[in-house]
Protein backbone atom coordinates (compact mmCIF):
# COMPACT_ATOMS: atom_id res chain seq x y z
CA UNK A 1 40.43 64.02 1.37
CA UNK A 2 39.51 63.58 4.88
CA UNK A 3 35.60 63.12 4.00
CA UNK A 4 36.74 60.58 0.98
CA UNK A 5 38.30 58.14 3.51
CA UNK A 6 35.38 58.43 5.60
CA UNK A 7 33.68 57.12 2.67
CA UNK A 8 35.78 54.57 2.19
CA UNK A 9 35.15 52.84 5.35
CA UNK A 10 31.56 53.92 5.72
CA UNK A 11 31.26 51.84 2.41
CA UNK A 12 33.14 48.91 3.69
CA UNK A 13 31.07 48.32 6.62
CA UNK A 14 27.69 48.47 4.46
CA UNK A 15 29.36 45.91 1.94
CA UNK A 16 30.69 43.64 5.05
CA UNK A 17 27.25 44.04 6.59
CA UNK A 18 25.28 42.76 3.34
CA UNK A 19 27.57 39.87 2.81
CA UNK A 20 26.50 38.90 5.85
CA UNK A 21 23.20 39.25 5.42
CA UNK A 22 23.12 37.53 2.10
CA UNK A 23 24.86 34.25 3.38
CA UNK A 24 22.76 31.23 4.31
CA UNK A 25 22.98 30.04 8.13
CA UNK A 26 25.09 27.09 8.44
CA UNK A 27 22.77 24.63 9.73
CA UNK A 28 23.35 23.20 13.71
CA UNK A 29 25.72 20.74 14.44
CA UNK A 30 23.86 17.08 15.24
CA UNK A 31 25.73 14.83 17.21
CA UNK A 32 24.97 11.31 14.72
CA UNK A 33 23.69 12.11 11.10
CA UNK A 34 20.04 11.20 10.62
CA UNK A 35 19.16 7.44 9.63
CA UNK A 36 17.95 6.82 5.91
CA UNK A 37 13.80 6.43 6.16
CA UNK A 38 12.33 3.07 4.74
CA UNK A 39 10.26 5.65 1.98
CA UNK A 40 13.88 6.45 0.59
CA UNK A 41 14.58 2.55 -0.34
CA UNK A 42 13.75 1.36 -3.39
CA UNK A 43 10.43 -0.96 -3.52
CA UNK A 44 9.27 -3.67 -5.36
CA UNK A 45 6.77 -2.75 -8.30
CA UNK A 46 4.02 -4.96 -8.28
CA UNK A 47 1.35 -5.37 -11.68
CA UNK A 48 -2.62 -4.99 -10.91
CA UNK A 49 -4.30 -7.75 -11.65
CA UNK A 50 -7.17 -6.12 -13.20
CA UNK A 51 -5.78 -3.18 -15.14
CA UNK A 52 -2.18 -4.21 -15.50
CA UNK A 53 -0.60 -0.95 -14.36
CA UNK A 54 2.74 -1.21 -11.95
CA UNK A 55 2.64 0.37 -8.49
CA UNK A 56 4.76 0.45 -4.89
CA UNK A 57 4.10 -2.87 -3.19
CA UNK A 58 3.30 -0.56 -0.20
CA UNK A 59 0.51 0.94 -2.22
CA UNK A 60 -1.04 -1.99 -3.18
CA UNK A 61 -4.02 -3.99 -1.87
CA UNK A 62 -4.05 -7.57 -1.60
CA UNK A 63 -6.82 -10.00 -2.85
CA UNK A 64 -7.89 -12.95 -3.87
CA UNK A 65 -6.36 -12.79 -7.27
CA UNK A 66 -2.75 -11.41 -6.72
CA UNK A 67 -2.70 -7.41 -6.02
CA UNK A 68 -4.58 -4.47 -7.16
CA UNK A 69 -3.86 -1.17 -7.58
CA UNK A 70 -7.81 -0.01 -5.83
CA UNK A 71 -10.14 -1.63 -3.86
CA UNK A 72 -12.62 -1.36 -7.26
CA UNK A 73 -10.52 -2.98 -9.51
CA UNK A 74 -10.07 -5.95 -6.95
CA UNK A 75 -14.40 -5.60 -6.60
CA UNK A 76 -14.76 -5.96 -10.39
CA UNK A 77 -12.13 -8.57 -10.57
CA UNK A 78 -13.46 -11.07 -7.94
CA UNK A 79 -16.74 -10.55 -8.95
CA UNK A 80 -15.72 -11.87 -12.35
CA UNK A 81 -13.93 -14.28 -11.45
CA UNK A 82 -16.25 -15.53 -8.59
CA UNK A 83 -18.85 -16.44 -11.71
CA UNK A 84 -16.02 -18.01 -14.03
């Protein structure tokens, strides 16, 4: 009986031990929550010129034409449009 409760509370402490263990750290305290980023708001979606495909204004180049989505598409395009 003796070796039984021994047991016992031998397998307590292993359980109490690996719950622990097991539990994610709660992360540290920060005095002011961090600020939104300006990649998290939504952007306007701007059309190629050339191909037609939407894209991130911020991702965009600018040309003579409107915007394109690379710098060969605006190449081709003012080329083109240079001779028209």
């Amino acid at each position: 009986m003796k070796y039984l409760l021994w047991l016992a509370v031998l397998a307590l402490i292993i359980f109490i031990i690996g719950v622990k263990r097991g539990r994610p750290r709660e992360p540290e305290v920060r005095s002011k929550p961090p600020s939104p980023k300006a990649a998290d708001a939504p952007q306007a979606m701007l059309r190629c010129a050339e191909c037609g495909m939407h894209l991130p204004a911020d991702e965009s180049l600018p040309g003579k034409g409107g915007v394109f989505c690379s710098a060969g598409h605006r190449n081709s395009f003012e080329a083109r449009e240079g001779r028209g």
